[in-house]
Protein backbone atom coordinates (compact mmCIF):
# COMPACT_ATOMS: atom_id res chain seq x y z
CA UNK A 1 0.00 0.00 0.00
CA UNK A 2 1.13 3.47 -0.72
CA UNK A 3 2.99 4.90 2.16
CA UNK A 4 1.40 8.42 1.62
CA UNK A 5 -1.64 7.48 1.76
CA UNK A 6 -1.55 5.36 5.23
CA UNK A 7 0.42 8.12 6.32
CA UNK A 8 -2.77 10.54 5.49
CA UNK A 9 -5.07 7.98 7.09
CA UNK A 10 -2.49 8.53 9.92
CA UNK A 11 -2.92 12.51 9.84
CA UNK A 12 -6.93 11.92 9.72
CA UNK A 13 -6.91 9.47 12.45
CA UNK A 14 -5.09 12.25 14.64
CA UNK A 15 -7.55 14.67 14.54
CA UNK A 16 -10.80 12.36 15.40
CA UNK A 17 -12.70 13.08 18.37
CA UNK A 18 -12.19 10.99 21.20
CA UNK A 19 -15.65 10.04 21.00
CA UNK A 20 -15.68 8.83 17.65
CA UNK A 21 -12.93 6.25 18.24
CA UNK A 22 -14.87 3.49 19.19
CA UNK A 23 -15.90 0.93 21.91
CA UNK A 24 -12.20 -0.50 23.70
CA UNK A 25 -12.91 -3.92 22.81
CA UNK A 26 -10.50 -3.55 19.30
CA UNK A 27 -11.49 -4.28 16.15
CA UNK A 28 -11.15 -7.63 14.50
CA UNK A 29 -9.24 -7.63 11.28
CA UNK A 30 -12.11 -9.23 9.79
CA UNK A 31 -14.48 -6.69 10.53
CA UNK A 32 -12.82 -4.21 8.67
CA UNK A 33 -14.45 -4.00 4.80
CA UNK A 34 -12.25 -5.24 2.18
CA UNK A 35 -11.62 -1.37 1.24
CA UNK A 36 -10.19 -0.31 4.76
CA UNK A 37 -8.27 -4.21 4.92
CA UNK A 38 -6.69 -2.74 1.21
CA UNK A 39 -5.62 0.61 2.74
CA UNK A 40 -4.41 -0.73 6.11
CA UNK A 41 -2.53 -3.93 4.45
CA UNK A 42 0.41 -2.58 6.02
CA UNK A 43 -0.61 -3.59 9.81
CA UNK A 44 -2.46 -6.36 8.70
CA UNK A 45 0.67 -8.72 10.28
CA UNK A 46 0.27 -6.90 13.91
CA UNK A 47 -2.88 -5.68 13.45
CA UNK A 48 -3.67 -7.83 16.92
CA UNK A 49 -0.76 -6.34 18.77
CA UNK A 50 -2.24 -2.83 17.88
CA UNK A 51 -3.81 -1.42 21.37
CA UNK A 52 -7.72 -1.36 20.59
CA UNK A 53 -8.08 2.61 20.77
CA UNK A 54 -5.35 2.90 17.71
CA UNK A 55 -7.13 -0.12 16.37
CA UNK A 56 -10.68 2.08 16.19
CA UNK A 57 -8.20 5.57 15.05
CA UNK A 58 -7.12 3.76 11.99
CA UNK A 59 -10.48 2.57 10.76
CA UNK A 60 -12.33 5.48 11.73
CA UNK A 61 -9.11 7.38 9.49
CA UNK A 62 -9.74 4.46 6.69
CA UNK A 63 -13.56 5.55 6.55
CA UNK A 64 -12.78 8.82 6.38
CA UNK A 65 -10.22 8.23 3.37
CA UNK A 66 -13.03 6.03 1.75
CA UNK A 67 -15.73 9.28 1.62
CA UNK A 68 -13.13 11.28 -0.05
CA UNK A 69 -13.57 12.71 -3.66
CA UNK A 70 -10.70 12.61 -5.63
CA UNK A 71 -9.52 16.15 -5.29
CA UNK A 72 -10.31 16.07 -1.20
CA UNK A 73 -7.35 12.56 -1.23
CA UNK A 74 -5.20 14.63 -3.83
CA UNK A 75 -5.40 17.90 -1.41
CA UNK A 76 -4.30 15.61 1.57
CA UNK A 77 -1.76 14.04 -0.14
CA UNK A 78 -0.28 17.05 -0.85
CA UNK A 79 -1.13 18.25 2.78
CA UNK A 80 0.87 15.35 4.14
CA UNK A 81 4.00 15.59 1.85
CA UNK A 82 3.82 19.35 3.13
CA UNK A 83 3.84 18.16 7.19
CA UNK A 84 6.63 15.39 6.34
CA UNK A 85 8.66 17.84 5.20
CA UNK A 86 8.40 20.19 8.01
CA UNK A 87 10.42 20.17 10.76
CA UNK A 88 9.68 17.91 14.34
CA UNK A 89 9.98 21.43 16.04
CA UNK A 90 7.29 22.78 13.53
CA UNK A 91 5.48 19.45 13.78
CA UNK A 92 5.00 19.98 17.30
CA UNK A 93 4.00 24.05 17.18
CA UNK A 94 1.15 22.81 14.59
CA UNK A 95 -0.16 20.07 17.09
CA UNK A 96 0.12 22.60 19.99
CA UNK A 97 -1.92 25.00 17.88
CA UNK A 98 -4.63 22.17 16.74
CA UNK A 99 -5.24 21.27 20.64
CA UNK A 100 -6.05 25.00 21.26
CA UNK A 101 -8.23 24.47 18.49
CA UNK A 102 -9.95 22.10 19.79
CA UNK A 103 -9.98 23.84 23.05
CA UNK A 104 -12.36 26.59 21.43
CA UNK A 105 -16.07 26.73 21.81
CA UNK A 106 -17.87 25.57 18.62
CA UNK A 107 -18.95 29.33 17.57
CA UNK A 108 -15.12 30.42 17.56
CA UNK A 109 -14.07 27.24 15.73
CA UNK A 110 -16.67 27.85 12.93
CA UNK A 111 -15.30 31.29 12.98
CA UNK A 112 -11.73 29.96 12.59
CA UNK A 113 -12.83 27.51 9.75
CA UNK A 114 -14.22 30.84 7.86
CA UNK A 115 -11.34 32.36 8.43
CA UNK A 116 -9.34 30.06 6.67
CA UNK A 117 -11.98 29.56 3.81
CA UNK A 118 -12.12 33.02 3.07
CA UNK A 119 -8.22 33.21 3.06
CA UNK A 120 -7.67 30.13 1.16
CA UNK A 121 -10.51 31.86 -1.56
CA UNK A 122 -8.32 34.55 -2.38
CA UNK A 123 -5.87 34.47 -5.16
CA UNK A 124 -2.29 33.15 -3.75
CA UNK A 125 -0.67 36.88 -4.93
CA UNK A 126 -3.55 38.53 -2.30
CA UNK A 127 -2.45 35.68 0.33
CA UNK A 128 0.85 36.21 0.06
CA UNK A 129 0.92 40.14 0.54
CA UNK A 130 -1.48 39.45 3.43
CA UNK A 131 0.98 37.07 4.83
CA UNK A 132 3.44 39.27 4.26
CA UNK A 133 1.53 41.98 5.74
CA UNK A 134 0.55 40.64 8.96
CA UNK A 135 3.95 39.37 9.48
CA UNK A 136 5.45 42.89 10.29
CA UNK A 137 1.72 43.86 12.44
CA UNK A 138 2.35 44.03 16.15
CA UNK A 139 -0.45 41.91 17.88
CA UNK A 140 -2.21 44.85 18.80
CA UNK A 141 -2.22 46.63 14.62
CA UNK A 142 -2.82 42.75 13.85
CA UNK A 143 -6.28 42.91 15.45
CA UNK A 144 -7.15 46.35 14.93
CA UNK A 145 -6.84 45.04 11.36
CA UNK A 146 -8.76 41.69 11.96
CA UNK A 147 -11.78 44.19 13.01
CA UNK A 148 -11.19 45.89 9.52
CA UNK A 149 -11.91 43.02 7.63
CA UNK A 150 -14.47 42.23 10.01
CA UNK A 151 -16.43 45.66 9.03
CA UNK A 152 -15.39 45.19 5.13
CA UNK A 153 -16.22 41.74 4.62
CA UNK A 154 -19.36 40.81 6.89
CA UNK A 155 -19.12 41.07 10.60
CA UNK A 156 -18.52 37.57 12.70
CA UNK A 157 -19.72 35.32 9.90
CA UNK A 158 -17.64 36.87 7.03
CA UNK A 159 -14.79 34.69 7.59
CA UNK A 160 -12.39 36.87 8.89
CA UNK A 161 -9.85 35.35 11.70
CA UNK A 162 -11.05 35.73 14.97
CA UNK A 163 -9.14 37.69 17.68
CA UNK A 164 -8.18 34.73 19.97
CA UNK A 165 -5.17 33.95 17.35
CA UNK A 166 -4.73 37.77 17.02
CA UNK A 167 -0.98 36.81 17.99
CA UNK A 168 -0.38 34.42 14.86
């Protein structure tokens, strides 16, 4: 099996909700549908060694992959070539960051979600210069201009970042 793709199944399985992972009684190998046995080939040989809760993560991730249009798998293939070639340092700010994220109530979450829409809708020249931009902000002139594209583009459901990562 392609070692990009278990590796995405990986990435997925690490940001599924505890609750979603499943009863801790494992999962047979035999339950799994030939599909997810295909994609998960690789632990097929110590799939029964595999503590139940990573067990439940990697089907859970192997359903997920399964619902994916083409474009959504080719997006996180690229998505995981991108973390592998990060840095463990940078690997570990990014988790950091995803737990706060997950810390957030579900209104500022949504909000952070059309942030990142709305950013990732612009053309990359715009991103860039925004990147750019905010990079040499001061937290305080970056959220004085959060609240400017706040007023220009919509209010709180316009997509805009929201000020709890004012510092980012």
């Amino acid at each position: 099996m392609n070692v990009l793709v278990v590796g995405i199944v990986m990435l997925l399985v690490g940001v599924m909700p505890v609750w979603a992972q499943g009863d801790p009684a494992g999962v047979p190998w035999n339950q799994l549908s030939p599909g997810e046995q295909q994609l998960l080939q690789r632990f097929s040989d110590t799939w029964d060694q595999l503590p139940p809760r990573k067990q439940h993560r990697l089907r859970n991730g192997a359903q997920q992959w399964g619902t994916m249009t083409p474009e959504e798998r080719q997006e996180a293939k690229q998505r995981f070539k991108q973390w592998r070639s990060l840095p463990p340092e940078q690997q570990q700010q990014l988790r950091e960051r995803y737990q706060q994220f997950r810390q957030l109530p579900p209104e500022q979450r949504e909000s952070v979600r059309n942030a990142r829409r709305w950013f990732r809708s612009l053309p990359p020249e715009q991103r860039k210069e925004l990147r750019e931009k905010f990079q040499s902000m001061s937290p305080e002139e970056r959220r004085a201009y959060r609240r400017e594209l706040r007023r220009q583009y919509g209010g709180a459901g316009g997509g805009q970042p929201s000020e709890e990562n004012s510092s980012r």
